[in-house]
Every structure is written in structure tokens, then in C-alpha cells.
Protein backbone atom coordinates (compact mmCIF):
# COMPACT_ATOMS: atom_id res chain seq x y z
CA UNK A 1 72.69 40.97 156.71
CA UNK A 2 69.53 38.60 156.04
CA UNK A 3 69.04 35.42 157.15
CA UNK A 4 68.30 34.92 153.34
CA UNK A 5 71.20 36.34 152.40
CA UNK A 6 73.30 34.18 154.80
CA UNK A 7 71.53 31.23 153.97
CA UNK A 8 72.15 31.95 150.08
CA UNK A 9 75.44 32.59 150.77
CA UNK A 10 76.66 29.36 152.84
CA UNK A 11 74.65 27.17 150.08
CA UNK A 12 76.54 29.67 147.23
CA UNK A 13 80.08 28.25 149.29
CA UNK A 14 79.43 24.84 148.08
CA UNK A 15 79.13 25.26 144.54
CA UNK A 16 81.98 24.19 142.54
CA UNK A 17 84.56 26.94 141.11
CA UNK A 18 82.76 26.84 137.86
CA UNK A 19 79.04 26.99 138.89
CA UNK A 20 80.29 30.05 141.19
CA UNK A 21 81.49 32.00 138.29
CA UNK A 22 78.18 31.39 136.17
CA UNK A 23 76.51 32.09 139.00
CA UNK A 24 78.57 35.79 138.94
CA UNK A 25 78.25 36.23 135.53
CA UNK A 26 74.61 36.15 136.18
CA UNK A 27 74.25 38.39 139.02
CA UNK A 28 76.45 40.90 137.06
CA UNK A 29 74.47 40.85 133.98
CA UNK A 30 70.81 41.18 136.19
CA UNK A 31 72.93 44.45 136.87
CA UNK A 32 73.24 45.95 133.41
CA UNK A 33 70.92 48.67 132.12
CA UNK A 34 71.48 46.73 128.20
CA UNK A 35 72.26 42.49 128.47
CA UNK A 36 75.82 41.49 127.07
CA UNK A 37 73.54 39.09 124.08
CA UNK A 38 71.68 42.60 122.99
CA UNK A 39 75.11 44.23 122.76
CA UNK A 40 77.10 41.58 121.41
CA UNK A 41 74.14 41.47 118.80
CA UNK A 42 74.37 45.19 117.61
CA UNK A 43 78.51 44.75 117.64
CA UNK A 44 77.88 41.83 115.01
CA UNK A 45 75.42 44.09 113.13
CA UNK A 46 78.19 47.02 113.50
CA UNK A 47 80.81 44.83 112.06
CA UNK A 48 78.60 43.44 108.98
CA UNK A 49 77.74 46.91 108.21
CA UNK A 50 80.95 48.36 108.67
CA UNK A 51 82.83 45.14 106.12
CA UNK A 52 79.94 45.72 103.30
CA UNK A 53 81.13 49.41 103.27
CA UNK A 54 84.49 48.47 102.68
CA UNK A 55 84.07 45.87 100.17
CA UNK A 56 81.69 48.52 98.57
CA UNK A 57 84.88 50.97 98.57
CA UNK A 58 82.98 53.00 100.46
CA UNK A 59 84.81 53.57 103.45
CA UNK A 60 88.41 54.69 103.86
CA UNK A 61 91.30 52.09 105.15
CA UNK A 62 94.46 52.81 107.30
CA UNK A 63 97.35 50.94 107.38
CA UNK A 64 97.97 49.61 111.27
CA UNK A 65 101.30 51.14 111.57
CA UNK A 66 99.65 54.19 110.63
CA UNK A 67 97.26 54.20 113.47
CA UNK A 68 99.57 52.93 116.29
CA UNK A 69 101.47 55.57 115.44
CA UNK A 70 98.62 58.23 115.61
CA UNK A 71 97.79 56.52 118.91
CA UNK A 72 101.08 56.96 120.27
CA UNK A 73 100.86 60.56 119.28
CA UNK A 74 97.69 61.48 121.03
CA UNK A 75 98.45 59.55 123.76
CA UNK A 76 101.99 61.29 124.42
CA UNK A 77 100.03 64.59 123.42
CA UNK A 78 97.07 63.69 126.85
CA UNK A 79 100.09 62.79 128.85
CA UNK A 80 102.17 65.94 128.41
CA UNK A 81 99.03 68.29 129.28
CA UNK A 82 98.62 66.40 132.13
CA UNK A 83 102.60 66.81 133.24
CA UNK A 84 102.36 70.44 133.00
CA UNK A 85 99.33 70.98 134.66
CA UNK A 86 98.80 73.43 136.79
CA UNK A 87 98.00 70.70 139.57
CA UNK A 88 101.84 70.21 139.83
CA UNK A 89 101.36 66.45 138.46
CA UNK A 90 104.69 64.47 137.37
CA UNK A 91 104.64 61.59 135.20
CA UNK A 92 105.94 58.26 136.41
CA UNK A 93 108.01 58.08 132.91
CA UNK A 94 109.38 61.65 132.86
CA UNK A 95 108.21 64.51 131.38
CA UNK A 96 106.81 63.84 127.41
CA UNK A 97 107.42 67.54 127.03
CA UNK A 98 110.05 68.83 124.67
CA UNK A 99 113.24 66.79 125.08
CA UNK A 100 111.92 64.07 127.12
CA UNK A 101 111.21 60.04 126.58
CA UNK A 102 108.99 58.99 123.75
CA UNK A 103 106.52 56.48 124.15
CA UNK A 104 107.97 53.92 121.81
């Protein structure tokens, strides 16, 4: 380890719990190939685009229920193929396969 690093990291100690997790949030985000503002920017554009389509009628709805329950079915549908794999794998649940527990 550097001295500089050392030395950053005793005077990084007395910061106070708050200034420490800025101070992470920073280092994390020097990390990122795209900064969090430039993706939370195209999200809002996504979103804006995505509600004019709608209110145009443009784009199709689904009730929630509808889509929970579509989750639930793929998911139980990823989870059985990997129970019977040929890796010998057991689910922590039981096996989803024919006859066993749901996911609901």
C-alpha cells in the first residue's frame, strides 16, 4: 500500500458517517463507464416518451395482475429447467416440475 493511500485513508477515518458515504458514492461513480445523472437523464426521457405513447393510444396496456402472473409463470418455467438439469441441481423449494409447489 502507498504512503498516499495510507495517508488518504487515516484522514478518510475522520470524516463523519455522512461525508464517508458521499465520499463512496463518488469513488463509485469515477468507476462507471456512463455517470448515474446521464442515465437517470435518458430514464426520464424513456418515461416521457413511453407516457405520450400511451396517452396517444399508441401503445398497448396490461393490467398488473396480469403481468405478476406472467412473471410468476416464467419464473417457475427458469426454475424447473434448472431442477432437472442435467447438473443434478435441486431446488431449495422443491421441485416446480409437474405436481410440485407453485410459486404463489
Amino acid at each position: 500500500m502507498s504512503s498516499v493511500f495510507a495517508e488518504i485513508e487515516e484522514k478518510v477515518r475522520t470524516l463523519s458517517p455522512e461525508e464517508r458515504a458521499r465520499l463512496v458514492e463518488m469513488l463509485l461513480e469515477s468507476l462507471r463507464d456512463t455517470p448515474v445523472a446521464e442515465i437517470e437523464a435518458e430514464w426520464e426521457w424513456e418515461i416521457l416518451r413511453r407516457v405520450a405513447e400511451y396517452e396517444r393510444g399508441e401503445a398497448k396496456a396490461y393490467a398488473a395482475e396480469d403481468v405478476f402472473a406472467e412473471a410468476r409463470r416464467l419464473a417457475g418455467e427458469s426454475r424447473a429447467f434448472h431442477c432437472g438439469s442435467s447438473f443434478g441441481a435441486s431446488c431449495r423449494s422443491g421441485s416446480l416440475r409437474e405436481g410440485g409447489p407453485s410459486l404463489r
